[in-house]
Protein backbone atom coordinates (compact mmCIF):
# COMPACT_ATOMS: atom_id res chain seq x y z
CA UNK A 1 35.27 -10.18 -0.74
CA UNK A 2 35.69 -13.72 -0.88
CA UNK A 3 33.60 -16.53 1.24
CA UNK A 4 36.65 -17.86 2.77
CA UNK A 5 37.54 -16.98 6.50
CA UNK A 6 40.40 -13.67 5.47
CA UNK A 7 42.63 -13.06 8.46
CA UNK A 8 46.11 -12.93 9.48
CA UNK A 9 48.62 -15.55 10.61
CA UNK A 10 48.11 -13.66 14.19
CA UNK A 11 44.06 -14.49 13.44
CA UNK A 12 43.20 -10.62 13.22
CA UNK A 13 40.71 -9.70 11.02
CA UNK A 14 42.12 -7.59 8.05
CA UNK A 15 42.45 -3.50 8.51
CA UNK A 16 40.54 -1.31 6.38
CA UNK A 17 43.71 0.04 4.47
CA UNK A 18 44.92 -3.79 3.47
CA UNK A 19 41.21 -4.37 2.57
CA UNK A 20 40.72 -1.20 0.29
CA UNK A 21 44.62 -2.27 -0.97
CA UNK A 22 43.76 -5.78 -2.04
CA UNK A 23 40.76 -4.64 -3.92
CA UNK A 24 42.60 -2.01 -5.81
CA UNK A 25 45.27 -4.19 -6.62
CA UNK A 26 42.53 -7.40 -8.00
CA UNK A 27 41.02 -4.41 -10.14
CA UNK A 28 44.32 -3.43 -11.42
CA UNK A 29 45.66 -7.19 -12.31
CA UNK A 30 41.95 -8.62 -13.21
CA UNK A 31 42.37 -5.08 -16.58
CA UNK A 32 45.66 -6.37 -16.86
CA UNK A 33 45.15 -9.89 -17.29
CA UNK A 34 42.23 -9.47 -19.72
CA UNK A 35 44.15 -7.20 -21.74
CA UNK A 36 46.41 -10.22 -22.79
CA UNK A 37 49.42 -7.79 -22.71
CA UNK A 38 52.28 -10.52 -22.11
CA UNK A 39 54.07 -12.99 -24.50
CA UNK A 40 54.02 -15.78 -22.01
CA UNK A 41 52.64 -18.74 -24.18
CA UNK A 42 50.69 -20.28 -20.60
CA UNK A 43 48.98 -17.20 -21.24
CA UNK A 44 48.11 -16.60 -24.25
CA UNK A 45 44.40 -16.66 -25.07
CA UNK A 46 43.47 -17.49 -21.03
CA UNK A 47 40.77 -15.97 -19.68
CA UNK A 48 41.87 -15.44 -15.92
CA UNK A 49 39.70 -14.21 -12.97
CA UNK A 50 41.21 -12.73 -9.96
CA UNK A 51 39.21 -13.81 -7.39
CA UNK A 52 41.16 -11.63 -4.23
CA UNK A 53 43.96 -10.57 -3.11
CA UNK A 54 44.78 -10.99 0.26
CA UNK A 55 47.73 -8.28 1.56
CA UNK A 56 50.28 -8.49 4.36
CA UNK A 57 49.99 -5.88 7.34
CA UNK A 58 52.99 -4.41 6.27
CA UNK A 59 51.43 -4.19 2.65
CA UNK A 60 54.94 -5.77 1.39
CA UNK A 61 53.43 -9.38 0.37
CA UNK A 62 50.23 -9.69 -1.84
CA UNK A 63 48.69 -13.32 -2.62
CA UNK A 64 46.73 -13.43 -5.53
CA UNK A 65 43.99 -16.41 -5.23
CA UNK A 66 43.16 -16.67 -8.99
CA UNK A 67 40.83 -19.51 -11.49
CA UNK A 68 41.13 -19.88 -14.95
CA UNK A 69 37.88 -19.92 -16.72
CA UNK A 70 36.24 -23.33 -17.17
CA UNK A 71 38.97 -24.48 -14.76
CA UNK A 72 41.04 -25.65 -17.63
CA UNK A 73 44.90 -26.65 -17.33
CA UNK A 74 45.09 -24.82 -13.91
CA UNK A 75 48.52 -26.68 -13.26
CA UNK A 76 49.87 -24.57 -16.14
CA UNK A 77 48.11 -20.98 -14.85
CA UNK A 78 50.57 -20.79 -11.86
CA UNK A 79 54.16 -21.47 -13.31
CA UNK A 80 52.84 -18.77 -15.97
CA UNK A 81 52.03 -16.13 -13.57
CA UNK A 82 54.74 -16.38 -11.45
CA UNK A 83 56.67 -15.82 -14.74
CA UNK A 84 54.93 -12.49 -15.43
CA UNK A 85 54.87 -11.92 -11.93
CA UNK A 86 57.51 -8.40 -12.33
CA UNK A 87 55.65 -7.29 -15.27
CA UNK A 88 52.69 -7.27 -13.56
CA UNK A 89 54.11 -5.59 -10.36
CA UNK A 90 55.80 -2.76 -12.26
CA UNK A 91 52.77 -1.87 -14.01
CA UNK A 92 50.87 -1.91 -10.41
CA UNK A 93 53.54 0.63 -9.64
CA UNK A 94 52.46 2.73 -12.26
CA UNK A 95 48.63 2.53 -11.70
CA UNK A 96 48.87 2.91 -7.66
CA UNK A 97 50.09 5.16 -5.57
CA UNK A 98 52.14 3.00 -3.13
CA UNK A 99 55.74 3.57 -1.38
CA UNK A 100 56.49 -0.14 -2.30
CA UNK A 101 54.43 -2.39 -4.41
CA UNK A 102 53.84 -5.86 -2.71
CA UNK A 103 55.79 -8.73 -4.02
CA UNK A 104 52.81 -11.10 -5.62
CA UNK A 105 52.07 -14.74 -5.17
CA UNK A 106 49.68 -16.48 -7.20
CA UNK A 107 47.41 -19.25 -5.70
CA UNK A 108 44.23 -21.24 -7.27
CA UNK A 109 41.06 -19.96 -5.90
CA UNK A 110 39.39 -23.64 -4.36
CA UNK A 111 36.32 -21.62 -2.72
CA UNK A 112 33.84 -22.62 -6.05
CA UNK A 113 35.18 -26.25 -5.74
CA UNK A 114 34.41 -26.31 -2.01
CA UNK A 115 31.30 -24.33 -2.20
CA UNK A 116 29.89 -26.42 -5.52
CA UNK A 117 30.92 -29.68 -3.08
CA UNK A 118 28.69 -28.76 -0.04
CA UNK A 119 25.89 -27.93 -2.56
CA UNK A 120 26.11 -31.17 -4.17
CA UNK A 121 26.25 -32.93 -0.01
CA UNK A 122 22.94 -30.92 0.39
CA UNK A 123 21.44 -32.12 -2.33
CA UNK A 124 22.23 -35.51 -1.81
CA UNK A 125 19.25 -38.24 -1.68
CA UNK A 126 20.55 -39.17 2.49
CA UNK A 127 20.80 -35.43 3.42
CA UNK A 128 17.12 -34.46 1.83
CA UNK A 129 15.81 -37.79 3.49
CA UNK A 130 17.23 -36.52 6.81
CA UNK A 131 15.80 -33.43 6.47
CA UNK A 132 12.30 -34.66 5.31
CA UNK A 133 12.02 -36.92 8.37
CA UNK A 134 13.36 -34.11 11.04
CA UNK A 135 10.23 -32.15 9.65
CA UNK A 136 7.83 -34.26 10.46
């Protein structure tokens, strides 16, 4: 699963059937994706990584946190998913073995940005010379 905090809008923590859900469904879309199956031109040689996929209780609503590799023209990534976005979903219904498929939302995965950013605020000359001096 992902570093980020994953719970509801009622601030429950996931069950184990949206959980084992979410993960099938990233597996499913990540084969998909780097299959390169779709003539969508904002995809078209993109490597894509499906980071997780969070699902609704009701397993009707999946959202999709994706990055595109090298975290080049992300702005573009989004509008070109949410193109693709039945494709993808009827081939999910072909793969899984669901009642209804979710409807999927696509959203840039920020948790390397924020993670790479507290890193580099560790590392920083102030923070080590804090440290060094609540050491001695």
């Amino acid at each position: 699963m992902s570093r980020r905090a994953n719970k509801s809008r009622s601030g429950n923590a996931p069950s184990q059937r949206q959980l084992r859900v979410g993960e099938e469904i990233r597996h499913i879309l990540a084969d998909i994706l780097s299959r390169g199956e779709f003539r969508d031109p904002g995809l078209l040689d993109r490597t894509v990584t499906v980071t997780e996929v969070r699902i609704s209780p009701d397993l009707h609503n999946a959202t999709v946190f994706v990055v595109p590799l090298g975290g080049e023209d992300a702005d573009t990534l989004l509008p070109a998913l949410k193109r693709v976005a039945s494709y993808l979903r009827s081939n999910l219904a072909n793969r899984m073995q669901l009642r209804t498929v979710p409807q999927l939302s696509f959203e840039l995965d920020n948790s390397f940005d924020y993670a790479q950013r507290i890193d580099q605020l560790l590392h920083s000359p102030a923070v080590e010379r804090d440290l060094d001096d609540e050491t001695e």
